[in-house]
Protein backbone atom coordinates (compact mmCIF):
# COMPACT_ATOMS: atom_id res chain seq x y z
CA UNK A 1 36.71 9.08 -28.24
CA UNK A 2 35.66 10.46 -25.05
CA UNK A 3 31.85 10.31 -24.22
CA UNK A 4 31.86 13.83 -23.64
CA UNK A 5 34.29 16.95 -23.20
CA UNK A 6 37.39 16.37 -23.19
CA UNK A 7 37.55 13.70 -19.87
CA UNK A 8 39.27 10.65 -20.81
CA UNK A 9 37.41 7.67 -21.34
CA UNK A 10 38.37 4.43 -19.28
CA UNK A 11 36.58 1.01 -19.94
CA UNK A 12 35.70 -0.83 -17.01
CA UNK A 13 37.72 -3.55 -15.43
CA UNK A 14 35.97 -6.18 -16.35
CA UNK A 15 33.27 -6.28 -19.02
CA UNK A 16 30.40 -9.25 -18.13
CA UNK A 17 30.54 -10.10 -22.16
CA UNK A 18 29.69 -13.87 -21.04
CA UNK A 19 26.10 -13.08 -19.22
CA UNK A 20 25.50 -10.02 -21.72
CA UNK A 21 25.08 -12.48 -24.51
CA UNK A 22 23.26 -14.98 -22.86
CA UNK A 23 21.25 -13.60 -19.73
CA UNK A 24 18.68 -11.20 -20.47
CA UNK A 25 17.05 -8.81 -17.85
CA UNK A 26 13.78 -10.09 -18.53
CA UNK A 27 15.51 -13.84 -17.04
CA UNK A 28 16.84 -11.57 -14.11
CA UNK A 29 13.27 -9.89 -13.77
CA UNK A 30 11.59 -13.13 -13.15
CA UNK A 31 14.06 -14.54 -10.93
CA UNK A 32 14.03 -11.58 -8.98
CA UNK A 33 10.66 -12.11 -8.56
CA UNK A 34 10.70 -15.65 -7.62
CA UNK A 35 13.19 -15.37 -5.04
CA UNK A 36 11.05 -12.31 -3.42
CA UNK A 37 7.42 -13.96 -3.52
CA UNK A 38 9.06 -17.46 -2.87
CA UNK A 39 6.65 -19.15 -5.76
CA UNK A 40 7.14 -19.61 -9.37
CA UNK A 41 2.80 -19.43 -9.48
CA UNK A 42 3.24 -16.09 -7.40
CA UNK A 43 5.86 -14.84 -9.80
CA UNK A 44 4.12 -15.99 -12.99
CA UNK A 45 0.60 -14.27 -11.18
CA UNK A 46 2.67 -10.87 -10.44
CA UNK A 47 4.46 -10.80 -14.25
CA UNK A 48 1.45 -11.82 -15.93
CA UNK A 49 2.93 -15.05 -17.42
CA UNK A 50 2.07 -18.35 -17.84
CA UNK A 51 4.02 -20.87 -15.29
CA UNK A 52 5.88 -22.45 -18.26
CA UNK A 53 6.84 -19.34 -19.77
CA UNK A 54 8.35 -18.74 -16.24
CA UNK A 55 10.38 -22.17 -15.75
CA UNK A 56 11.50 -21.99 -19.20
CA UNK A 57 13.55 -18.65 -18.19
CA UNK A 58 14.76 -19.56 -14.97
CA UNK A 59 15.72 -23.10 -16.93
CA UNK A 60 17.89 -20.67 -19.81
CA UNK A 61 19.07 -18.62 -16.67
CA UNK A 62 20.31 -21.53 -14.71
CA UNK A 63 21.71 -23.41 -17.96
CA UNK A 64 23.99 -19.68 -18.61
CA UNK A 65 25.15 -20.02 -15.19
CA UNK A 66 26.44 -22.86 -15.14
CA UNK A 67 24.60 -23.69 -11.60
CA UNK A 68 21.21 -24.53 -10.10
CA UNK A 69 19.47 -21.72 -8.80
CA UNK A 70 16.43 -23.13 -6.93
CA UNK A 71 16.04 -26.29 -4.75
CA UNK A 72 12.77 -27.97 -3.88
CA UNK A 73 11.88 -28.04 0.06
CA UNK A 74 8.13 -29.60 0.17
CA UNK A 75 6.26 -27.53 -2.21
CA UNK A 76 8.20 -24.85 -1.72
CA UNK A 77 10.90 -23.41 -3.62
CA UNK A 78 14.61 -21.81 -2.31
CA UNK A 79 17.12 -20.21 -3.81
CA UNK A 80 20.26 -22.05 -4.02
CA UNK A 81 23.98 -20.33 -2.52
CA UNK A 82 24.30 -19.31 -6.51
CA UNK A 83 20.93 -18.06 -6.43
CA UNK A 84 21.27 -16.10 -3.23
CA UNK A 85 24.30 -14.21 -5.07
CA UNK A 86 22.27 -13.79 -7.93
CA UNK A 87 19.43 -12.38 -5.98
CA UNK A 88 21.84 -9.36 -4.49
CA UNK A 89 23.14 -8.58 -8.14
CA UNK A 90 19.45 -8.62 -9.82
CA UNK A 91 18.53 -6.17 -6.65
CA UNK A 92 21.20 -3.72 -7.31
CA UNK A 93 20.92 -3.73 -11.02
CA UNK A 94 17.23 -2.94 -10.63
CA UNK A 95 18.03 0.17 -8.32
CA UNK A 96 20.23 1.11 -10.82
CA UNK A 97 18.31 0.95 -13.50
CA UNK A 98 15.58 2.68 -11.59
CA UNK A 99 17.51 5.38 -10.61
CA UNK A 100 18.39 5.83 -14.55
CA UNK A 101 14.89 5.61 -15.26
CA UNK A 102 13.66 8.19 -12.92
CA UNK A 103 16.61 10.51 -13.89
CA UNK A 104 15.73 10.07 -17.62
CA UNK A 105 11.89 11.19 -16.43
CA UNK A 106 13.64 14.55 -14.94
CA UNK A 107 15.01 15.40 -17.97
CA UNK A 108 11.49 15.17 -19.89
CA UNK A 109 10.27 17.18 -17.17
CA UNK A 110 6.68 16.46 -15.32
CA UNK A 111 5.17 15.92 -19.23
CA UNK A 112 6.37 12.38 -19.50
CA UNK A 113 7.44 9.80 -16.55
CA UNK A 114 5.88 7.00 -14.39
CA UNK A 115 4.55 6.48 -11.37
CA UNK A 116 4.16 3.55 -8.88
CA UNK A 117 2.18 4.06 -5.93
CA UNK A 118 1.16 1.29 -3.00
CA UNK A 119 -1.96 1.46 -1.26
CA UNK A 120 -3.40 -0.88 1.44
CA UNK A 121 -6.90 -2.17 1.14
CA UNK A 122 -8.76 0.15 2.55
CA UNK A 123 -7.33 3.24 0.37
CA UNK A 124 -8.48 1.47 -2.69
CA UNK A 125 -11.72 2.87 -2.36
CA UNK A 126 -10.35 6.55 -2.99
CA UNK A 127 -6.85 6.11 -4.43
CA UNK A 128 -8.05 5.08 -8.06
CA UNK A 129 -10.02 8.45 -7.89
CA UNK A 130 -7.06 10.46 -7.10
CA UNK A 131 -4.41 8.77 -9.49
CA UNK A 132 -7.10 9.35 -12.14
CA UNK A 133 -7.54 13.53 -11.06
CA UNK A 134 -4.08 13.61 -11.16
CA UNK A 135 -3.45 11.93 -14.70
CA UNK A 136 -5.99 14.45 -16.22
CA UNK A 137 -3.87 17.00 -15.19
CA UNK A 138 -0.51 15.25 -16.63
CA UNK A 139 -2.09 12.82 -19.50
CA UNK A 140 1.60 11.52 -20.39
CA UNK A 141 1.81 10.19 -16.97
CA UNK A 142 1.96 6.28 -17.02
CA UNK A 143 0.79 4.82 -13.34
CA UNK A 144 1.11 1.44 -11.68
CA UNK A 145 -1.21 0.99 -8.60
CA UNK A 146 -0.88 -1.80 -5.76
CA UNK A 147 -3.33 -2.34 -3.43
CA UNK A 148 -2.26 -4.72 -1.01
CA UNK A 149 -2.41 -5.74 2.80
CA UNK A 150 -0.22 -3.67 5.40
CA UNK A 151 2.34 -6.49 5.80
CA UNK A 152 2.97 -6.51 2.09
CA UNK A 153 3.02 -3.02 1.71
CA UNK A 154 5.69 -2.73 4.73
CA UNK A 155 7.69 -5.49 2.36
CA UNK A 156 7.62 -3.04 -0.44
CA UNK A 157 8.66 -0.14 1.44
CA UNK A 158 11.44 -2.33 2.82
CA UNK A 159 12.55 -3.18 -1.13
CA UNK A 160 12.04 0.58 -2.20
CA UNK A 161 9.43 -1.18 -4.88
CA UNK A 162 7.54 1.66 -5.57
CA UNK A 163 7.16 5.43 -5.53
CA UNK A 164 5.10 6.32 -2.70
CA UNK A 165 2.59 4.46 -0.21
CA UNK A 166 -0.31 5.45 0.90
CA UNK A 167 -0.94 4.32 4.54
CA UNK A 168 -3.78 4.52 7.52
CA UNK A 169 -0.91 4.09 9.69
CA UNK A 170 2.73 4.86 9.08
CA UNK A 171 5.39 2.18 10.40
CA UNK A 172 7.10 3.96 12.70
CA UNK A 173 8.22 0.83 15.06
CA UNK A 174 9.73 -0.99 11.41
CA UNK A 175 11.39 1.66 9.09
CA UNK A 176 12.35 5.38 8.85
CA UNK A 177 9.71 6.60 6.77
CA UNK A 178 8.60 10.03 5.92
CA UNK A 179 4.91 10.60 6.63
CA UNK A 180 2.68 13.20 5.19
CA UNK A 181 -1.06 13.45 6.70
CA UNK A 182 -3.30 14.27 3.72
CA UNK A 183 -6.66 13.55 3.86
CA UNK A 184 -8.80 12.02 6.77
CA UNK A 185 -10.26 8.53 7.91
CA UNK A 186 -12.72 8.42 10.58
CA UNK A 187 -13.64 5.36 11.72
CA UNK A 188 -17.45 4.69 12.42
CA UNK A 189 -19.74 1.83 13.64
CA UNK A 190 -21.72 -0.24 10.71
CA UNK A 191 -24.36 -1.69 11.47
CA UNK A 192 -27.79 -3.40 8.95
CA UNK A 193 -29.94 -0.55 7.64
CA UNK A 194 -33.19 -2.69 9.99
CA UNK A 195 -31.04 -2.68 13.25
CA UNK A 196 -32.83 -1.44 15.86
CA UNK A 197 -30.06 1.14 17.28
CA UNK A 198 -29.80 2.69 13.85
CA UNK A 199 -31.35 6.52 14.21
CA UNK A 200 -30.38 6.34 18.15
CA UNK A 201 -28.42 9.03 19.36
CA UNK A 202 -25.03 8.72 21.30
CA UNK A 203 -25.53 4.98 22.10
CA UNK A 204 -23.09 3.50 24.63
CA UNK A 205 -20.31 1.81 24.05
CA UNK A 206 -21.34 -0.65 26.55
CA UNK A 207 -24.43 -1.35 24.88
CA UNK A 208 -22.71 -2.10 21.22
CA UNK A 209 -20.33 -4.73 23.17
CA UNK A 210 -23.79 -6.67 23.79
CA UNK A 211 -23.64 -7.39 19.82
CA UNK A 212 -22.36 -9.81 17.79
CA UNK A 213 -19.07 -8.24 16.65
CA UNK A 214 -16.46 -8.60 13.33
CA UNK A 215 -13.09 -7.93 13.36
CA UNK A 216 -10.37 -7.53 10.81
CA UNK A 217 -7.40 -9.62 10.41
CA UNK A 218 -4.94 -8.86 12.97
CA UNK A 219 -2.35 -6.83 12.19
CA UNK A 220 -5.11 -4.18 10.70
CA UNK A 221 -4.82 -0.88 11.96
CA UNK A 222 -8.74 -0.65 11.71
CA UNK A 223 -8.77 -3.40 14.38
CA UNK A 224 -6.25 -2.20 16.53
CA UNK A 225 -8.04 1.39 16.93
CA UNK A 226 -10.80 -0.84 17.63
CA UNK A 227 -9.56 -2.34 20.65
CA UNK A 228 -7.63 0.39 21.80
CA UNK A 229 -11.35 2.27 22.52
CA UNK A 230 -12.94 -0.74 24.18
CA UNK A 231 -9.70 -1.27 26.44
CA UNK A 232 -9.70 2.22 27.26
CA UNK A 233 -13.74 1.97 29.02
CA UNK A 234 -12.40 -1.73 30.31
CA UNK A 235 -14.63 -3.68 27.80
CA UNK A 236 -14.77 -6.41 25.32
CA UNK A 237 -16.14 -6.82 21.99
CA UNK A 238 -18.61 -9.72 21.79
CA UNK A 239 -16.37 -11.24 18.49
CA UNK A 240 -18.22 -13.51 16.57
CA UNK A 241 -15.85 -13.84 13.50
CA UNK A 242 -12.98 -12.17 11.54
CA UNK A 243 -11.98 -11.25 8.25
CA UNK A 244 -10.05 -10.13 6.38
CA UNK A 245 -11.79 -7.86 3.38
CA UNK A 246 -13.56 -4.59 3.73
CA UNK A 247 -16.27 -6.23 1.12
CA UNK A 248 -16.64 -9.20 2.71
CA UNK A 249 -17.53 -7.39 6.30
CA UNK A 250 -19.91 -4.99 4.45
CA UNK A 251 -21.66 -8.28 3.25
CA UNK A 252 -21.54 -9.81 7.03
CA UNK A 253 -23.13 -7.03 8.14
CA UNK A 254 -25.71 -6.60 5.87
CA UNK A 255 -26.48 -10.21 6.25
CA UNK A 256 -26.95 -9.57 9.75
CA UNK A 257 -24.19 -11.41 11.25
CA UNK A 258 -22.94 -8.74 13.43
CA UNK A 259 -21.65 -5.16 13.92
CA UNK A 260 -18.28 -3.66 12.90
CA UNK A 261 -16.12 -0.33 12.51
CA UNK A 262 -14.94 0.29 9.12
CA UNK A 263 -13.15 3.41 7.67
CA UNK A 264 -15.91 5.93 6.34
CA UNK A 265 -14.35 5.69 2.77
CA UNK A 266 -15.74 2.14 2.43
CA UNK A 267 -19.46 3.30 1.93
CA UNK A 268 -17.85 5.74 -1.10
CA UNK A 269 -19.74 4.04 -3.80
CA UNK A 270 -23.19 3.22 -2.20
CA UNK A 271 -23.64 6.24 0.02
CA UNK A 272 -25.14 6.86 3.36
CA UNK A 273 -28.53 5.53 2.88
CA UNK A 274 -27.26 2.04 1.26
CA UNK A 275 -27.68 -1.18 2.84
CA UNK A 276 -25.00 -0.48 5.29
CA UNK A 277 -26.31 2.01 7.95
CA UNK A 278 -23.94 4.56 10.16
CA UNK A 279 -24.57 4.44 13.67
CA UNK A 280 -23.96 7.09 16.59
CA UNK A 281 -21.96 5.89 18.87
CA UNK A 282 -19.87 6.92 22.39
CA UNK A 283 -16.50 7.34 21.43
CA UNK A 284 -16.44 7.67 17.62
CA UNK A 285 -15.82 8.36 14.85
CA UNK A 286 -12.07 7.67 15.68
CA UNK A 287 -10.92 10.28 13.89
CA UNK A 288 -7.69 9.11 12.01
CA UNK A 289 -5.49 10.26 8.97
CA UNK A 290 -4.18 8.80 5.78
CA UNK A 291 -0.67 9.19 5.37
CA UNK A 292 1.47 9.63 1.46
CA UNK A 293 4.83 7.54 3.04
CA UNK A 294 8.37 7.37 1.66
CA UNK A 295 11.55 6.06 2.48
CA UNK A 296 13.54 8.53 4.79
CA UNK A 297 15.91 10.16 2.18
CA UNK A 298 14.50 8.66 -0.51
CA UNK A 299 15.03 10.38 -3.86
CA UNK A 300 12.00 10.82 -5.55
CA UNK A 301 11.09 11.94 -9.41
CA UNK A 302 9.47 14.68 -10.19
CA UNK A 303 6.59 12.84 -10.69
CA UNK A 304 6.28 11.44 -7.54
CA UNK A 305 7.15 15.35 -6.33
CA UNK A 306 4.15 16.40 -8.36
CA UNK A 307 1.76 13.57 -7.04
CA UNK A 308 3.04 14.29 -3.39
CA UNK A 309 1.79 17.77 -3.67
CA UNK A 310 -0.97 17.06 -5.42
CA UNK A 311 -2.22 15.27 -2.95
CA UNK A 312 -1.23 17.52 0.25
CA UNK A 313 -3.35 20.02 -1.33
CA UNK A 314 -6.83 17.78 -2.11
CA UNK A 315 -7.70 17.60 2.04
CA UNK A 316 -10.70 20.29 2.03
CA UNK A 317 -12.29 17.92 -0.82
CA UNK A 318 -11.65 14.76 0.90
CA UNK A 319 -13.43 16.20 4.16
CA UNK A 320 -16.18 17.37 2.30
CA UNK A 321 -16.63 14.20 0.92
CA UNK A 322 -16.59 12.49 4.13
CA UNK A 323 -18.80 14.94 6.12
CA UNK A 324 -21.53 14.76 2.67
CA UNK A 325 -21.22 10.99 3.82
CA UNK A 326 -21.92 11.47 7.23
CA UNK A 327 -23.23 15.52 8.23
CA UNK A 328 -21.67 14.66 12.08
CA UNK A 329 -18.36 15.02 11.35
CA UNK A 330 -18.60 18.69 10.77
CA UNK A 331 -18.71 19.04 14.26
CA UNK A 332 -15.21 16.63 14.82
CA UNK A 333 -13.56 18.50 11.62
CA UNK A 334 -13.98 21.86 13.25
CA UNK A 335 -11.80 20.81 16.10
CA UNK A 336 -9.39 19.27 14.60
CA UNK A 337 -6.08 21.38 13.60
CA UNK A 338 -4.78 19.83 10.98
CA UNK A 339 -0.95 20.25 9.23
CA UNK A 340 0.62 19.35 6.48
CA UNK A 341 4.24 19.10 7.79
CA UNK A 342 6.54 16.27 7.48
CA UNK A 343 6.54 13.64 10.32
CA UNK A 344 9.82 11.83 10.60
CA UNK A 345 9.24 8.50 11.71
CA UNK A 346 11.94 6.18 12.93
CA UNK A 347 13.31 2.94 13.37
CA UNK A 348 12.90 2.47 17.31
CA UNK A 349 16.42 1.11 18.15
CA UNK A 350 16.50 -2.42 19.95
């Protein structure tokens, strides 16, 4: 009986009866995983398992092969020549049974559907907000959020893991991406609320690269900004230590071990008149943008559609919130000409 109309119906080739009754896609799911975070602990951590729940399906998976699919180098753990194959097939089932999955969304239409969104660390502290606007105005909308550092969220791009990505920066030197500026990020100096250039107007650059300093990680687009403005007046930062986490920078500073530039969005929850003071310094706020990023010709759902222009259109509210944070920026806002339009960025050829 054909499946529909009257097209004849031909059975594949070959039909995988063998690992249909004894793989699932569950097995597949968590090898898949091991193979990409190279840990079983990572993979068990990611899946919300327990380790043994983990080896035991890898075990079943291996045993239904026929063949090992891991070996042991140290304390790490590599897939095997059979595991390598496996690792191809698992990623093109999954993008086939996303693509299914997204299609079958369509047809419910923007009512019903999913949506997986990556964020690096620093959008955390307005993404939540904005996934949450944006499921009051869809409630069947089920969302996945991962916040992450920009490495991994360059990884996840590269494996077409999620929906969209929400970026300070967009990788223009690593993958063709589409990038869509939609809100701001100025970047400002921090410094304790008792420091004694706090309330001082316009203070020199110069003067700040006296102070004890903290850095991000490198790699952080927060840092690199950074650097880029004391190169540019031919001075150095005075770093006394660096690290990784927004929170654990805020907690430097307010502990008095030094000075640092942080996006604006970081003082969210507590405010302008927190613990964490705002100074007025040459050269800033560095007035940067956060960017919704995709895959260049990446299909996306309707839901992502919806979310993408969602967001493109929340940008007078985001500024508002940042100049009700700090009343300068009026002043940089004004000037700035801002556009939604698509920026292509591409893979720089080698």
């Amino acid at each position: 009986m054909p499946p529909y109309g009257d097209q004849t119906y031909t059975p594949p080739a070959a039909m995988p009866d063998y690992l249909i009754r004894h793989a699932t896609l569950r097995q597949l799911q968590v090898f898949e995983a091991i193979v990409r975070l190279g840990s079983f602990t990572r993979a068990a951590e990611e899946l919300f398992l327990t380790q043994p729940t983990v080896s035991m399906q890898i075990k079943k998976l291996a045993d239904s092969l026929g063949l090992p699919l891991f070996e042991h180098v140290g304390r790490n753990v590599r897939p095997t020549e059979a595991g390598l194959e496996l690792y191809q097939a698992c990623r093109k089932i999954f993008e086939t049974l996303a693509n299914l999955e997204m299609k079958m969304a369509d047809l419910k239409g923007i009512k019903r559907g999913r949506l997986r969104l990556g964020v690096i660390t620093t959008a955390k502290y307005f993404a939540p907000e904005v996934l949450g606007e944006f499921c009051q105005l869809y409630p069947g909308i089920e969302v996945a959020l991962k916040v992450s550092n920009r490495d991994r969220i360059i990884e996840r791009i590269n494996g077409n893991e999620d929906d969209l990505y929400i970026m300070g920066q967009a990788p223009s030197d690593q993958i063709e991406v589409e990038a869509f500026p939609f809100a701001p990020n100025p970047l400002v100096v921090m410094a304790p609320r008792n420091h004694p250039l706090v309330g001082k107007k316009n203070v020199p650059l110069s003067r700040i690269a006296e102070e004890p300093f903290i850095l991000r990680e490198p790699g952080s687009g927060i840092r690199d900004a950074t650097l880029k403005l004391f190169d540019a007046l031919d001075l150095r930062p005075n770093v006394r230590m660096e690290l990784g986490s927004n929170e654990a920078i805020k907690h430097a500073i307010v502990g008095g071990l030094g000075l640092s530039v942080q996006s604006l969005h970081t003082l969210t929850l507590e405010g302008p008149d927190g613990p964490v003071a705002i100074l007025d310094v040459e050269g800033f706020p560095i007035m940067r943008q956060w960017y919704m990023v995709h895959p260049r010709g990446k299909e996306l759902s309707l839901v992502a559609q919806a979310f993408l222009k969602y967001t493109l259109e929340i940008e007078p509210r985001m500024r508002q919130r940042m100049e009700a944070l700090w009343p300068k920026l009026s002043h940089y806002f004004r000037e700035m000409k801002k556009t939604t339009t698509p920026v292509s960025r591409k893979k720089k050829k080698r």
